[in-house]
C-alpha atoms as a PDB file:
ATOM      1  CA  UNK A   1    -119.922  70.075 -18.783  1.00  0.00           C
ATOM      2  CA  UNK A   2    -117.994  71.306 -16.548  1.00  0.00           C
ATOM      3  CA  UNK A   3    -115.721  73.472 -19.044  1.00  0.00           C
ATOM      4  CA  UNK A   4    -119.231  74.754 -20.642  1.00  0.00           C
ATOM      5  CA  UNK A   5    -120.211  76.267 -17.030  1.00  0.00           C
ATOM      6  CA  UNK A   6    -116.520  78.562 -16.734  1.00  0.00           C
ATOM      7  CA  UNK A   7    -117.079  79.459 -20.549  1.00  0.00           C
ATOM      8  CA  UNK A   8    -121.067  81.275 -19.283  1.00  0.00           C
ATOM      9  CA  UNK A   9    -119.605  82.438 -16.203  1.00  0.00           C
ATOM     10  CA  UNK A  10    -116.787  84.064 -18.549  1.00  0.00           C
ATOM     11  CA  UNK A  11    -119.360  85.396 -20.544  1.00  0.00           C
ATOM     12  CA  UNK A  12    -121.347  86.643 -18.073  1.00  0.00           C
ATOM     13  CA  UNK A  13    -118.165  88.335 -15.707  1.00  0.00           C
ATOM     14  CA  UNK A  14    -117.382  90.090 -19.450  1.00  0.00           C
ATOM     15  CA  UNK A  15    -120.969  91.517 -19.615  1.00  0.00           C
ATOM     16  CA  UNK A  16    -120.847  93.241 -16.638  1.00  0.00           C
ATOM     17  CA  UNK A  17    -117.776  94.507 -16.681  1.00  0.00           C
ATOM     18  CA  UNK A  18    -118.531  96.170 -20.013  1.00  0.00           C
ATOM     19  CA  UNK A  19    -122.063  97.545 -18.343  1.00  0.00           C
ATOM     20  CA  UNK A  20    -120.745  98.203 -15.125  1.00  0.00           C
ATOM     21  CA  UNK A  21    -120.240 101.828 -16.250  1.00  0.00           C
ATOM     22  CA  UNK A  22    -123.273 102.032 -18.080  1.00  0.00           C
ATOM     23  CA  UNK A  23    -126.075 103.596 -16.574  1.00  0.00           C
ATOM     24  CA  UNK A  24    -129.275 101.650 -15.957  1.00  0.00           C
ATOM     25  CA  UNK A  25    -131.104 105.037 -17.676  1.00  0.00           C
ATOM     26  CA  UNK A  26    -129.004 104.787 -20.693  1.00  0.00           C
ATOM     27  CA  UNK A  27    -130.719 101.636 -21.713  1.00  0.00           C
ATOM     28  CA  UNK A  28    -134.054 102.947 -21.505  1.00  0.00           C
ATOM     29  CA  UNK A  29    -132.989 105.637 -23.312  1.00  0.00           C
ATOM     30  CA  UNK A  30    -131.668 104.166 -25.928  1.00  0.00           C
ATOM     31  CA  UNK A  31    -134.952 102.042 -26.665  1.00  0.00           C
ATOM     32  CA  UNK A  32    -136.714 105.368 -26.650  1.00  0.00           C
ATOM     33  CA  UNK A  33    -134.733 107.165 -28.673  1.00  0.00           C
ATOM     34  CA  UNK A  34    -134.268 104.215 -31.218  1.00  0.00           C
ATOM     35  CA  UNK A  35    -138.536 104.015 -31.300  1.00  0.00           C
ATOM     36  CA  UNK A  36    -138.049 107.821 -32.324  1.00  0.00           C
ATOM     37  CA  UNK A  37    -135.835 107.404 -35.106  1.00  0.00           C
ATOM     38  CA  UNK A  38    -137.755 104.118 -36.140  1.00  0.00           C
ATOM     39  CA  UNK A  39    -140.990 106.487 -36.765  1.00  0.00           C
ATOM     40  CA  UNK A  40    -138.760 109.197 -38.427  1.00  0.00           C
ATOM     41  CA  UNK A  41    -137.244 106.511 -41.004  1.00  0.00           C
ATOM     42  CA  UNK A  42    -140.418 105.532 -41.593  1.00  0.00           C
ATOM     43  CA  UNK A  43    -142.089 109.025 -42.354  1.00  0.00           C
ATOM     44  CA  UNK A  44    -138.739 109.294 -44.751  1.00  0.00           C
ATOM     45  CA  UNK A  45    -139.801 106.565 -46.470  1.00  0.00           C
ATOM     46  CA  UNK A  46    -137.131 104.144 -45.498  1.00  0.00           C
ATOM     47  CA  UNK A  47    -139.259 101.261 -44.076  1.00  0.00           C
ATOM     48  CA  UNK A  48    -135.937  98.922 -44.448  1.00  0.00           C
ATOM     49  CA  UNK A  49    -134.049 100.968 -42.395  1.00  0.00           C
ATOM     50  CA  UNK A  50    -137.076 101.882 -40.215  1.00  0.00           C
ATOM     51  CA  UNK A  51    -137.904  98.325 -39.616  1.00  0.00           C
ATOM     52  CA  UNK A  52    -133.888  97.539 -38.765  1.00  0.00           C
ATOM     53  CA  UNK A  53    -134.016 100.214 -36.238  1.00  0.00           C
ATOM     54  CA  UNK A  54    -137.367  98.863 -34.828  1.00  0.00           C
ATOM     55  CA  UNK A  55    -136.428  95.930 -33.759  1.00  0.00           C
ATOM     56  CA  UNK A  56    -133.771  97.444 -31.217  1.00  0.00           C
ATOM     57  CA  UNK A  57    -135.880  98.711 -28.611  1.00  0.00           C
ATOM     58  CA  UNK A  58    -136.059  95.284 -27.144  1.00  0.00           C
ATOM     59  CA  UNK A  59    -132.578  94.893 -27.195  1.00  0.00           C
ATOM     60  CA  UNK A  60    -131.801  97.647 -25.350  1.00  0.00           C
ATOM     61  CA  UNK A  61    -134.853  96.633 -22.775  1.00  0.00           C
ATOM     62  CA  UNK A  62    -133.676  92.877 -22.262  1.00  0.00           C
ATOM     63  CA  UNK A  63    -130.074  93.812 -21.514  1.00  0.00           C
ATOM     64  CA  UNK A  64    -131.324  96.758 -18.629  1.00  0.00           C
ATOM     65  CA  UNK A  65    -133.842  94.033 -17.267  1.00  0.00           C
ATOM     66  CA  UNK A  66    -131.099  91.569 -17.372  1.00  0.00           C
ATOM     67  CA  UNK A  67    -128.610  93.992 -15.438  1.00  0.00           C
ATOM     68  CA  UNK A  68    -131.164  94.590 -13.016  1.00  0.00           C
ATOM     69  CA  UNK A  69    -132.237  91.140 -12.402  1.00  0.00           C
ATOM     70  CA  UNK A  70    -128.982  89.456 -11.944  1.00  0.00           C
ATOM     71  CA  UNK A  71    -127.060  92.747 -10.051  1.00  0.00           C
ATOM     72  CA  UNK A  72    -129.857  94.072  -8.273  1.00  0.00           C
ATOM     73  CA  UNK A  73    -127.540  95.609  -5.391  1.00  0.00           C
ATOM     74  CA  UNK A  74    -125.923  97.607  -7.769  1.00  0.00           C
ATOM     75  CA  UNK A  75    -129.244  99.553  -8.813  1.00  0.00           C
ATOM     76  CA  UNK A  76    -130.628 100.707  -5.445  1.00  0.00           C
END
C-alpha cells in the first residue's frame, strides 16, 4: 500500500511541475477555443472530428479546477 501512495504522490509532484508554468487562463482558453473549432468542424461537415474535439473542453476544465483546488496559493 504503501509503495501505491509514493507512486500518486509521484504522479501528482510530475503534474505540477509540468503545469507549474502554465497559466491558470490558458486552460480556460483552451476549452473555449476547442468549443469554437468543435462548432466549425461541425458546420464543415466533419461531425467525427467535431465530436473528437468536443469532448475536450472538459478536459481542459477538470485539469484548471484541479490546479486550483489542490495549489490554491499559487493562484491568488
Amino acid at each position: 500500500m504503501s509503495q501505491v501512495k509514493d507512486q500518486a504522490e509521484e504522479a501528482q509532484q510530475e503534474y505540477f511541475r509540468i503545469t507549474d508554468s502554465v497559466p491558470e487562463e490558458v486552460w480556460y482558453w483552451g476549452a473555449v477555443v476547442s468549443i469554437l473549432i468543435s462548432a466549425s468542424l461541425r458546420l464543415a461537415d466533419k461531425p467525427s472530428w467535431a465530436t473528437f474535439v468536443g469532448q475536450w473542453p472538459p478536459t481542459f476544465l477538470l485539469f484548471g479546477l484541479y490546479h486550483r483546488l489542490i495549489k490554491p496559493s499559487k493562484n491568488r
